[in-house]
PDB file of N, CA and C in Angstrom:
ATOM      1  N   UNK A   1     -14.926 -41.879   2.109  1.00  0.00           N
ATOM      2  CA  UNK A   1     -14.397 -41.946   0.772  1.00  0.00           C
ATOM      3  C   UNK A   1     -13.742 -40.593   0.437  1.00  0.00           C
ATOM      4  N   UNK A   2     -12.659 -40.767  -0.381  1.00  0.00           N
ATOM      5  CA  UNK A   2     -11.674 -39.020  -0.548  1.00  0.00           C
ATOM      6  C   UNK A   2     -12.596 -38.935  -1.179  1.00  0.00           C
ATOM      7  N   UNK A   3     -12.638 -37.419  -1.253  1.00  0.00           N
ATOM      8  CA  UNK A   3     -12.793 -36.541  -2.824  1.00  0.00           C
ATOM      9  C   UNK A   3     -11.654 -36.159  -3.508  1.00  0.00           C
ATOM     10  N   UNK A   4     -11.858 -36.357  -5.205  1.00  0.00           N
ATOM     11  CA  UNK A   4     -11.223 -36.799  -5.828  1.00  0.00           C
ATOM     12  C   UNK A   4     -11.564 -35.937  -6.907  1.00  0.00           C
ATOM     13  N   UNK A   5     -12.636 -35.117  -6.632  1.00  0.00           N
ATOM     14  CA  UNK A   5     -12.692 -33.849  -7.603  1.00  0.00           C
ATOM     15  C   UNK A   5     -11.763 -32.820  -7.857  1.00  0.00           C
ATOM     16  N   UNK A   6     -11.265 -32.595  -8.950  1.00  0.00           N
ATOM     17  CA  UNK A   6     -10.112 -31.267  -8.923  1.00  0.00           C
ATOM     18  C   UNK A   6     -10.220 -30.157  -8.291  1.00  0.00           C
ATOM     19  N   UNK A   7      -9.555 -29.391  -7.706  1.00  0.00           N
ATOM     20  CA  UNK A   7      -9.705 -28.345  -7.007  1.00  0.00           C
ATOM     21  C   UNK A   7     -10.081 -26.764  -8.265  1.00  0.00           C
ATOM     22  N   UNK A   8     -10.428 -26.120  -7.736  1.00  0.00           N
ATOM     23  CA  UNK A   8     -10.585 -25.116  -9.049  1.00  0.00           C
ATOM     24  C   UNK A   8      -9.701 -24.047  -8.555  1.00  0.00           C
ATOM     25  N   UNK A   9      -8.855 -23.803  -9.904  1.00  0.00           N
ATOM     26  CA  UNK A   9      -7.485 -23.286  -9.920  1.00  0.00           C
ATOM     27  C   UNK A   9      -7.917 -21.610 -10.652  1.00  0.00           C
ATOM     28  N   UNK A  10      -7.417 -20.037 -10.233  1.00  0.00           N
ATOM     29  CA  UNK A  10      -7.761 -19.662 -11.031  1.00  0.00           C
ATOM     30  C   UNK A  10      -7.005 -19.261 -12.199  1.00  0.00           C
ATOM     31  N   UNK A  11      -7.245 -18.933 -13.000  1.00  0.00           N
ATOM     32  CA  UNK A  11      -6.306 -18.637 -14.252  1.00  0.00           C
ATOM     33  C   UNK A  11      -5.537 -17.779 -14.307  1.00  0.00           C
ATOM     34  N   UNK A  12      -4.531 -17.507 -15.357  1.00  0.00           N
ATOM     35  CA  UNK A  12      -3.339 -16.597 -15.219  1.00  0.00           C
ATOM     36  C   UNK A  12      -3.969 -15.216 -15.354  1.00  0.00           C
ATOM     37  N   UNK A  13      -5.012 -15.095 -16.193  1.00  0.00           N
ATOM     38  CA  UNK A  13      -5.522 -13.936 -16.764  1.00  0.00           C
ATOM     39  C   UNK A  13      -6.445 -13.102 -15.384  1.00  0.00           C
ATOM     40  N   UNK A  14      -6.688 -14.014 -14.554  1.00  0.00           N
ATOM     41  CA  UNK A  14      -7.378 -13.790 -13.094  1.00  0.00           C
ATOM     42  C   UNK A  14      -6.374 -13.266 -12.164  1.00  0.00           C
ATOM     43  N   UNK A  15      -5.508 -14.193 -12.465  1.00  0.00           N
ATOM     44  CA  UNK A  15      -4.238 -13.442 -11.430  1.00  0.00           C
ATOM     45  C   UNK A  15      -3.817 -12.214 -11.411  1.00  0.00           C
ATOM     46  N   UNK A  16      -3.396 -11.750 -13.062  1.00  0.00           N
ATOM     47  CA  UNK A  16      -2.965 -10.696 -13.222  1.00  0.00           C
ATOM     48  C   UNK A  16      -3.704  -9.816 -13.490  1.00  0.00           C
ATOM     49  N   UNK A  17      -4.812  -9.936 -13.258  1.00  0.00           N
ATOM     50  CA  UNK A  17      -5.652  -8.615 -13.158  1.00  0.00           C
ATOM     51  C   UNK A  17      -5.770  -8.035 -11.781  1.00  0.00           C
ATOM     52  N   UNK A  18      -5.952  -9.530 -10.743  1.00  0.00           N
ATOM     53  CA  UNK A  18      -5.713  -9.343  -9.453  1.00  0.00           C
ATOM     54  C   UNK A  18      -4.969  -8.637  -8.890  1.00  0.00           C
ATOM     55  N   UNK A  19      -3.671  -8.997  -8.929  1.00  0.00           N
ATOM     56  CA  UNK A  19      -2.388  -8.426  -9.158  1.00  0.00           C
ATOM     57  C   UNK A  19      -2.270  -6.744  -9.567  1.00  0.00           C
ATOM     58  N   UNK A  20      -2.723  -6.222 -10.529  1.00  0.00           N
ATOM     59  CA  UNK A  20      -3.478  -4.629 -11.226  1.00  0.00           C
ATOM     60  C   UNK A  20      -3.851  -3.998 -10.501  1.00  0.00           C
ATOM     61  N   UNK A  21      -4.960  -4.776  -9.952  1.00  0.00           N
ATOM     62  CA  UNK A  21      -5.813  -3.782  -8.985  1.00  0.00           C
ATOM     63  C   UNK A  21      -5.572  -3.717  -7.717  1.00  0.00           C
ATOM     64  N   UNK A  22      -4.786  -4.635  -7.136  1.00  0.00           N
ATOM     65  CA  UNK A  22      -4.408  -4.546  -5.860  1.00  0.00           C
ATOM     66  C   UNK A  22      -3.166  -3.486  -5.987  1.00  0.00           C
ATOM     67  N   UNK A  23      -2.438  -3.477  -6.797  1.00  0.00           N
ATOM     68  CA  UNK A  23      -1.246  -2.370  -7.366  1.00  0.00           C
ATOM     69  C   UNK A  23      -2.360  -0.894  -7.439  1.00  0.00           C
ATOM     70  N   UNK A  24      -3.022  -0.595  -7.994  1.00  0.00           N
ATOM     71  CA  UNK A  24      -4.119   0.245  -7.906  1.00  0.00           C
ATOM     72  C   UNK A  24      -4.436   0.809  -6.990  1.00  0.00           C
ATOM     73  N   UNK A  25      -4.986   0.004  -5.981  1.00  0.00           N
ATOM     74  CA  UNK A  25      -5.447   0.814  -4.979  1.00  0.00           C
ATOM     75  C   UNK A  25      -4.654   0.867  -4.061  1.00  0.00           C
ATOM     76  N   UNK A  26      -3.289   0.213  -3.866  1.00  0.00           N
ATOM     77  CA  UNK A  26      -2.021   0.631  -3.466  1.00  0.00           C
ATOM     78  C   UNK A  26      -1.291   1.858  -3.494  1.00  0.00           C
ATOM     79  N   UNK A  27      -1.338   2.094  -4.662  1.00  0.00           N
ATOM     80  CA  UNK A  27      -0.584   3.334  -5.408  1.00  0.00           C
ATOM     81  C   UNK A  27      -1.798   4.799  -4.792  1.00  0.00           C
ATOM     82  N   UNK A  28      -3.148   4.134  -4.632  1.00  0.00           N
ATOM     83  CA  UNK A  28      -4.002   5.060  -4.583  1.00  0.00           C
ATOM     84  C   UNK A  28      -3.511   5.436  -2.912  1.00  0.00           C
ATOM     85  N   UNK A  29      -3.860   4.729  -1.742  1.00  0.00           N
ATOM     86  CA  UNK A  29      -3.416   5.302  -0.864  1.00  0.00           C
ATOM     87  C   UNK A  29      -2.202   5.651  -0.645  1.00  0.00           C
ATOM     88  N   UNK A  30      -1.091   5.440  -1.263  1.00  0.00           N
ATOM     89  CA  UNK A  30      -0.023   6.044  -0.746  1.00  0.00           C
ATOM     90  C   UNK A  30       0.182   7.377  -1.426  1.00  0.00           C
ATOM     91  N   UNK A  31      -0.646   7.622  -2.609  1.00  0.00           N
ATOM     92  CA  UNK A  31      -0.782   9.087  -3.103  1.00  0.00           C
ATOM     93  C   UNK A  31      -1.380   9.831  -1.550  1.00  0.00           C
ATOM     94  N   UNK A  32      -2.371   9.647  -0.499  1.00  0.00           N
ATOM     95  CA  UNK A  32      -2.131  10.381   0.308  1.00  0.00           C
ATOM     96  C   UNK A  32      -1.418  10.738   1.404  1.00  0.00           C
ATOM     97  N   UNK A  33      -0.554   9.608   1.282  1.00  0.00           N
ATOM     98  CA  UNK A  33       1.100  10.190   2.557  1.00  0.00           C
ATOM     99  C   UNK A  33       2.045  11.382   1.455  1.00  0.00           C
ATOM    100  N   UNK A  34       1.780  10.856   0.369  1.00  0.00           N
ATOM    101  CA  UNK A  34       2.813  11.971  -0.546  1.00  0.00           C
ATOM    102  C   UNK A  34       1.961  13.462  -0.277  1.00  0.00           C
ATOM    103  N   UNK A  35       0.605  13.528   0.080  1.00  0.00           N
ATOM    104  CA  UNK A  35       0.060  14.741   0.352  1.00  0.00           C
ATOM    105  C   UNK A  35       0.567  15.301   1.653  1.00  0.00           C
ATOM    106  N   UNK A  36       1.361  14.365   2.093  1.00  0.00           N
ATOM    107  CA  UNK A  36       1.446  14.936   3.642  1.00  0.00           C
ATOM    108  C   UNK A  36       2.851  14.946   3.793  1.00  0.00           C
ATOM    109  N   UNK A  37       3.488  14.998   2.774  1.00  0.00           N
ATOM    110  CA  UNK A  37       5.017  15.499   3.292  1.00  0.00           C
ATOM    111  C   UNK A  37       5.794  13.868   2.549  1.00  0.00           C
ATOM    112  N   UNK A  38       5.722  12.856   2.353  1.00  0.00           N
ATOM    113  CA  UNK A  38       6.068  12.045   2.404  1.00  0.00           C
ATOM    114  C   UNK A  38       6.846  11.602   1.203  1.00  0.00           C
ATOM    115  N   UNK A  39       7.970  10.574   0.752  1.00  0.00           N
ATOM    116  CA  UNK A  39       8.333   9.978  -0.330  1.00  0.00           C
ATOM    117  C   UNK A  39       7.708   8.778  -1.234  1.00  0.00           C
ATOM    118  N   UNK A  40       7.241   9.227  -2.216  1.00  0.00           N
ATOM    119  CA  UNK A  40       6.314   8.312  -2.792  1.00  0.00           C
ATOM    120  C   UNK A  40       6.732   6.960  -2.882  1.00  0.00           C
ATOM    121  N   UNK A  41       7.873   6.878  -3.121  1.00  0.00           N
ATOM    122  CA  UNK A  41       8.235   5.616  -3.389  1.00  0.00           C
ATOM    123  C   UNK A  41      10.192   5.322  -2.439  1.00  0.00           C
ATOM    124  N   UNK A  42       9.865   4.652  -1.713  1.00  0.00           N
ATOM    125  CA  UNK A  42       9.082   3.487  -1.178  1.00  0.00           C
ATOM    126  C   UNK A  42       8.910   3.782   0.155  1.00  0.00           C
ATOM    127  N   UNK A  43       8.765   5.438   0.855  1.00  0.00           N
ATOM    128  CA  UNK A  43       7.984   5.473   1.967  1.00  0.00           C
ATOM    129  C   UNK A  43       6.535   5.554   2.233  1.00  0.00           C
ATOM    130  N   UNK A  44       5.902   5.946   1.398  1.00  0.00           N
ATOM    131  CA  UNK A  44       4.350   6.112   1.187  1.00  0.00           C
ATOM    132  C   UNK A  44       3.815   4.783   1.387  1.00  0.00           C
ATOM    133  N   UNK A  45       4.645   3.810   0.020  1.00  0.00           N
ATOM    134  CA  UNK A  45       3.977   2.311   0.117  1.00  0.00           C
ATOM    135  C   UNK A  45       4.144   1.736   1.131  1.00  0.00           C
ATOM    136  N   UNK A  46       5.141   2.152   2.059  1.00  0.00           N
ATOM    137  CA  UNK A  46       5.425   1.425   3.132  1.00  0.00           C
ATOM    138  C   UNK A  46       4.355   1.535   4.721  1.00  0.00           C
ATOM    139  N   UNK A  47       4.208   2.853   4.577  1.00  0.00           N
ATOM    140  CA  UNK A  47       3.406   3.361   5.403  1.00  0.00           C
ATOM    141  C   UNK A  47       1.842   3.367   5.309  1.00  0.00           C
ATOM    142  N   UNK A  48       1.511   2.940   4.356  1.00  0.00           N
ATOM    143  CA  UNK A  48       0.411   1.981   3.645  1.00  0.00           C
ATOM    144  C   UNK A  48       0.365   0.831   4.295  1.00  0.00           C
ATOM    145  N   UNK A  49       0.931   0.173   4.591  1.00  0.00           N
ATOM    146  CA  UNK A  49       1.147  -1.241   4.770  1.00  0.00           C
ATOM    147  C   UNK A  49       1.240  -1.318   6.665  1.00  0.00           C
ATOM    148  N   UNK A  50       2.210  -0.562   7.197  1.00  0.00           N
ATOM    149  CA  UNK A  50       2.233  -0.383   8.506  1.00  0.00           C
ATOM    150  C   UNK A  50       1.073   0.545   9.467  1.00  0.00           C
ATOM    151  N   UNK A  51       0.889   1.811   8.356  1.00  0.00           N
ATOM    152  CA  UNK A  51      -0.485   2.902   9.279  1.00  0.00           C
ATOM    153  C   UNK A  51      -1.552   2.836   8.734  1.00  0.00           C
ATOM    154  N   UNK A  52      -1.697   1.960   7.416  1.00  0.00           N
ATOM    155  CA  UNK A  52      -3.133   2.208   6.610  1.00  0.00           C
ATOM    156  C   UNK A  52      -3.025   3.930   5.855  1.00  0.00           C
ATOM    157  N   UNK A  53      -4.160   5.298   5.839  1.00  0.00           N
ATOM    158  CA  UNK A  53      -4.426   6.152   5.124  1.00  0.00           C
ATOM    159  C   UNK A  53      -4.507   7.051   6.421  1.00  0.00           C
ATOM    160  N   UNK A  54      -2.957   8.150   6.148  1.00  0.00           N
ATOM    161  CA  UNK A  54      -2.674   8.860   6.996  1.00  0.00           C
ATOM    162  C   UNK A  54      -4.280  10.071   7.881  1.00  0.00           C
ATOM    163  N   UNK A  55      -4.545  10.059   8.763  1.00  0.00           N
ATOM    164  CA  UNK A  55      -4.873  10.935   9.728  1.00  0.00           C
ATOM    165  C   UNK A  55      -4.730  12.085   9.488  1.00  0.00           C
ATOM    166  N   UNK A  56      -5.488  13.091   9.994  1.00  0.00           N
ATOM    167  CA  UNK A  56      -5.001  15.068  10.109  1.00  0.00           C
ATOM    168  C   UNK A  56      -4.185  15.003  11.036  1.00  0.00           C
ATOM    169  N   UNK A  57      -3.690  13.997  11.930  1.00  0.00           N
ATOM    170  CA  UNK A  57      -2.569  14.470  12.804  1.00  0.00           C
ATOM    171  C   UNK A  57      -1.049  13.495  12.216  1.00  0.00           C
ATOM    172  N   UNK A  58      -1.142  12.903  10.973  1.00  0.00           N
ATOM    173  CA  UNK A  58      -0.065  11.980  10.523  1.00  0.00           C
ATOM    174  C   UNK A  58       0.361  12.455   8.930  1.00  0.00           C
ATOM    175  N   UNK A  59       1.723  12.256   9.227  1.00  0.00           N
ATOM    176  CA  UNK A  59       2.549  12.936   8.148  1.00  0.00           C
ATOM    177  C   UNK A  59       4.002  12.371   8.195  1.00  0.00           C
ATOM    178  N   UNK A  60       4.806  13.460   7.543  1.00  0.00           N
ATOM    179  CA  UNK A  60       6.285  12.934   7.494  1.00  0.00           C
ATOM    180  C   UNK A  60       6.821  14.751   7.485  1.00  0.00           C
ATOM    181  N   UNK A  61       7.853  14.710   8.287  1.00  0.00           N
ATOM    182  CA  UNK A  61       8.336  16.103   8.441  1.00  0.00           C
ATOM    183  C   UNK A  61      10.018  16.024   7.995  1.00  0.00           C
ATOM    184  N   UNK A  62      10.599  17.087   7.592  1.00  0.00           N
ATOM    185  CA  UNK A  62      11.747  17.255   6.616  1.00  0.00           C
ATOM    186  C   UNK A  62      13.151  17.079   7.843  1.00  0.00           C
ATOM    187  N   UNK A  63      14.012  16.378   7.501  1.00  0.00           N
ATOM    188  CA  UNK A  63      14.835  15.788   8.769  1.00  0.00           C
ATOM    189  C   UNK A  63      16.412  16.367   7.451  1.00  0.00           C
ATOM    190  N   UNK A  64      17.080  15.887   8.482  1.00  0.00           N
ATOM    191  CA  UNK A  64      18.136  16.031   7.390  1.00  0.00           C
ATOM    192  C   UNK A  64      18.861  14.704   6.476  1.00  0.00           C
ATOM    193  N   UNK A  65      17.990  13.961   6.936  1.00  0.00           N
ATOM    194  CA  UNK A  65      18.310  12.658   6.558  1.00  0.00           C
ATOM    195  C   UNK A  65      17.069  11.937   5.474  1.00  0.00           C
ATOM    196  N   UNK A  66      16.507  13.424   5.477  1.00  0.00           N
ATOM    197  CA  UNK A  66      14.653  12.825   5.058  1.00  0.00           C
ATOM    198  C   UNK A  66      13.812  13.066   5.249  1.00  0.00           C
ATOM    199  N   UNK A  67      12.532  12.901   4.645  1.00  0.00           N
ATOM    200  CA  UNK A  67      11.316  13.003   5.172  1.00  0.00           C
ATOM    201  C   UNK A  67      11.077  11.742   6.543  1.00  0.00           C
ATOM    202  N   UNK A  68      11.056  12.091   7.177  1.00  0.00           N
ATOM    203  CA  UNK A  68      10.266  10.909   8.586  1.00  0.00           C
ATOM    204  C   UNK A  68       9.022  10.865   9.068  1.00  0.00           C
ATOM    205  N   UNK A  69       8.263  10.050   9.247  1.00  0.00           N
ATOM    206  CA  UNK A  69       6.736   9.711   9.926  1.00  0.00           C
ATOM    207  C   UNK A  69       6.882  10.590  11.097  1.00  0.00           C
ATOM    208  N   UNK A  70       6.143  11.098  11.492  1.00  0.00           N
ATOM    209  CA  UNK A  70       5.624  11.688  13.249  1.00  0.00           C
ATOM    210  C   UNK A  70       4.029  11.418  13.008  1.00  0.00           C
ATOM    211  N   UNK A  71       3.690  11.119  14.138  1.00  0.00           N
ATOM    212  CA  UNK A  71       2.263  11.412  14.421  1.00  0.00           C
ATOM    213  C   UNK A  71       1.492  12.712  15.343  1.00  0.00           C
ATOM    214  N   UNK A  72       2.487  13.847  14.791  1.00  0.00           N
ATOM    215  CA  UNK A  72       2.487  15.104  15.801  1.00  0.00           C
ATOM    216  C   UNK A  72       3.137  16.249  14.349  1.00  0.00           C
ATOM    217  N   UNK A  73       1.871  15.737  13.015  1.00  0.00           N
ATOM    218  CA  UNK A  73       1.680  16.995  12.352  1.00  0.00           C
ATOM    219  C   UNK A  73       0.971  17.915  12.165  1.00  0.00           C
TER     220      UNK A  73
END
């Protein structure tokens, strides 16, 4: 026999808090690539996402085109 019970949905007010805090602790680690040489926005967040919370040997060094990732800071 299906089930036929509604699924439980969560609310908008759930979402966007969700949403907050995941922005939160986003913003929180990429404050430490900006400690290490890096552009807050949108290389930090990015490098968040690809290296996780930079290393004593990970950074971004001054190029002429930019700050760039090395893993040989």
């Amino acid at each position: 026999m299906p089930d036929t019970a509604p699924k439980p949905r969560f609310s908008r007010t759930t979402k966007t808090i969700t949403v907050l805090v995941a922005l939160i602790l986003w913003t929180t680690l990429a404050s430490g690539w900006t400690d290490k040489g890096c552009n807050f926005i949108p290389q930090s967040y990015g490098l968040v996402l690809t290296h996780g919370t930079p290393d004593s040997n990970e950074g971004c060094e001054s190029e002429p085109s930019g700050p760039a990732y090395t893993d040989r800071y």
